[in-house]
Protein backbone atom coordinates (compact mmCIF):
# COMPACT_ATOMS: atom_id res chain seq x y z
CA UNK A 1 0.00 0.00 0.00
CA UNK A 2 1.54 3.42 -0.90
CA UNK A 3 0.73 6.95 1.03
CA UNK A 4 -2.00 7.73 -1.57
CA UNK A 5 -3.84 4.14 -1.45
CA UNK A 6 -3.75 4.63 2.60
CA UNK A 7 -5.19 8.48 2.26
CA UNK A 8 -8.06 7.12 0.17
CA UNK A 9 -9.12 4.19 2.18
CA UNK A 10 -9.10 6.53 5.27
CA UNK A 11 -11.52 9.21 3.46
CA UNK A 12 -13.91 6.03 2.54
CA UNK A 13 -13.96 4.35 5.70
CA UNK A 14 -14.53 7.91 7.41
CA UNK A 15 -17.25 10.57 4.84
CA UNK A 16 -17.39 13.34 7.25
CA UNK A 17 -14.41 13.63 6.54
CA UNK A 18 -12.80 16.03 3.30
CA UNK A 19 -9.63 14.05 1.55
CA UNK A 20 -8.02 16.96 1.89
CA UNK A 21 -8.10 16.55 5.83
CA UNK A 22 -7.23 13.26 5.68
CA UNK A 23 -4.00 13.73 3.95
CA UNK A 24 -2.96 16.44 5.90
CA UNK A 25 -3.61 14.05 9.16
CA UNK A 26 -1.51 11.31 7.42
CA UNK A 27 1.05 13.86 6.22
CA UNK A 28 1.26 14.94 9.80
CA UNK A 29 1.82 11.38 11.37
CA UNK A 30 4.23 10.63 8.83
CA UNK A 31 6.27 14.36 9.19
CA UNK A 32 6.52 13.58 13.30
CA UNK A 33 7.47 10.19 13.11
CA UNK A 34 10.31 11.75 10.64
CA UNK A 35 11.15 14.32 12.86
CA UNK A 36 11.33 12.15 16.14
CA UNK A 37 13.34 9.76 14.60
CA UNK A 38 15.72 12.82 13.04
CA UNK A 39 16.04 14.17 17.25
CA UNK A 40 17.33 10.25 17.81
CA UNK A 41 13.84 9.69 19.29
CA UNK A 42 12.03 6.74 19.38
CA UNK A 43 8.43 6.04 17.91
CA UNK A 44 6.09 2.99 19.64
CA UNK A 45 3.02 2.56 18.04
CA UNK A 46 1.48 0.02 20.46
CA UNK A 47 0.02 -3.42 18.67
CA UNK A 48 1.87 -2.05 15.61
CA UNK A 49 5.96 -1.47 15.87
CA UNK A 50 8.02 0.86 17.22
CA UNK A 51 10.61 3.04 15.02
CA UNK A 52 13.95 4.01 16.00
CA UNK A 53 17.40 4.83 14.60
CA UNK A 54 20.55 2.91 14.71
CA UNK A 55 24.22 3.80 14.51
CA UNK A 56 26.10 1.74 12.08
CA UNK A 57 30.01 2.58 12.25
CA UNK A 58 32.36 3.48 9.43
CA UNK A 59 33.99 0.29 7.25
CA UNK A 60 36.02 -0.48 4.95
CA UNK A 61 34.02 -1.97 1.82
CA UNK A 62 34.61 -2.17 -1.85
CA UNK A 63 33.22 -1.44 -5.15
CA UNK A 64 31.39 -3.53 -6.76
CA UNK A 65 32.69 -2.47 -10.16
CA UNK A 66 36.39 -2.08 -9.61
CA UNK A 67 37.11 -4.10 -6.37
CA UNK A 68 38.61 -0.67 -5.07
CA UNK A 69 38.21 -0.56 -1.47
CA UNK A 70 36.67 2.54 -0.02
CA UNK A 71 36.10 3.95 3.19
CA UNK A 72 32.40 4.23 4.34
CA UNK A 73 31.54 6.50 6.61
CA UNK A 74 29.14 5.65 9.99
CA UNK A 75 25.85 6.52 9.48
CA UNK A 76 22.46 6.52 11.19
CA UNK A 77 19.58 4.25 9.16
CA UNK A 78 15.88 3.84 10.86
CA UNK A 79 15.22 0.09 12.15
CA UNK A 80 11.29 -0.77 12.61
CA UNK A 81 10.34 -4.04 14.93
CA UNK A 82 7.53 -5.49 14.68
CA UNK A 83 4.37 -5.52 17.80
CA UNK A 84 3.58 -8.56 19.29
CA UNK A 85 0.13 -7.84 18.02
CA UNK A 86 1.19 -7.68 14.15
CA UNK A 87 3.90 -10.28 14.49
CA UNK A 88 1.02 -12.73 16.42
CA UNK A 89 -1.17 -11.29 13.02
CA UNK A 90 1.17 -12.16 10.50
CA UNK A 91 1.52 -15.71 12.08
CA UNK A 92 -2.49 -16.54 12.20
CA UNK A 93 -2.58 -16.27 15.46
């Protein structure tokens, strides 16, 4: 499901609402998360996951092309794990 196929199903399931409103709500949730996880917060959404970032440190790796070695530098990436509740959901439980 992409951002647009979640907006939609939000403004059908809910017709008081304008689709406008709706993507500005998802926008929203989407821009904090961002922003939490840019502070080095972490983000739990209970039943669903929780977001946060790890630190992976600088190596030595090579290209692919050449089989030059070059130095990459550490770097944050964002790591999601999974609820109990989705995991148990995923497993037909």
């Amino acid at each position: 499901m992409i951002r647009s196929e979640l907006i939609q199903k939000i403004a059908d399931e809910n017709p008081h609402l304008y689709q406008r409103d709706v993507e500005k709500i998802v926008n929203t949730i989407f821009e904090e998360i961002t922003d939490a996880l840019a502070s080095g917060n972490r983000v739990e959404l209970r039943g669903f996951g929780a977001f946060s970032v790890k630190k992976r440190d600088g190596r030595v790796g090579r290209n692919p092309r050449t089989g030059e070695s070059v130095e990459v530098e550490e770097k944050h990436v964002p790591f999601f794990k999974t609820g109990k509740l989705l995991r148990d959901r995923l497993n037909g439980k």
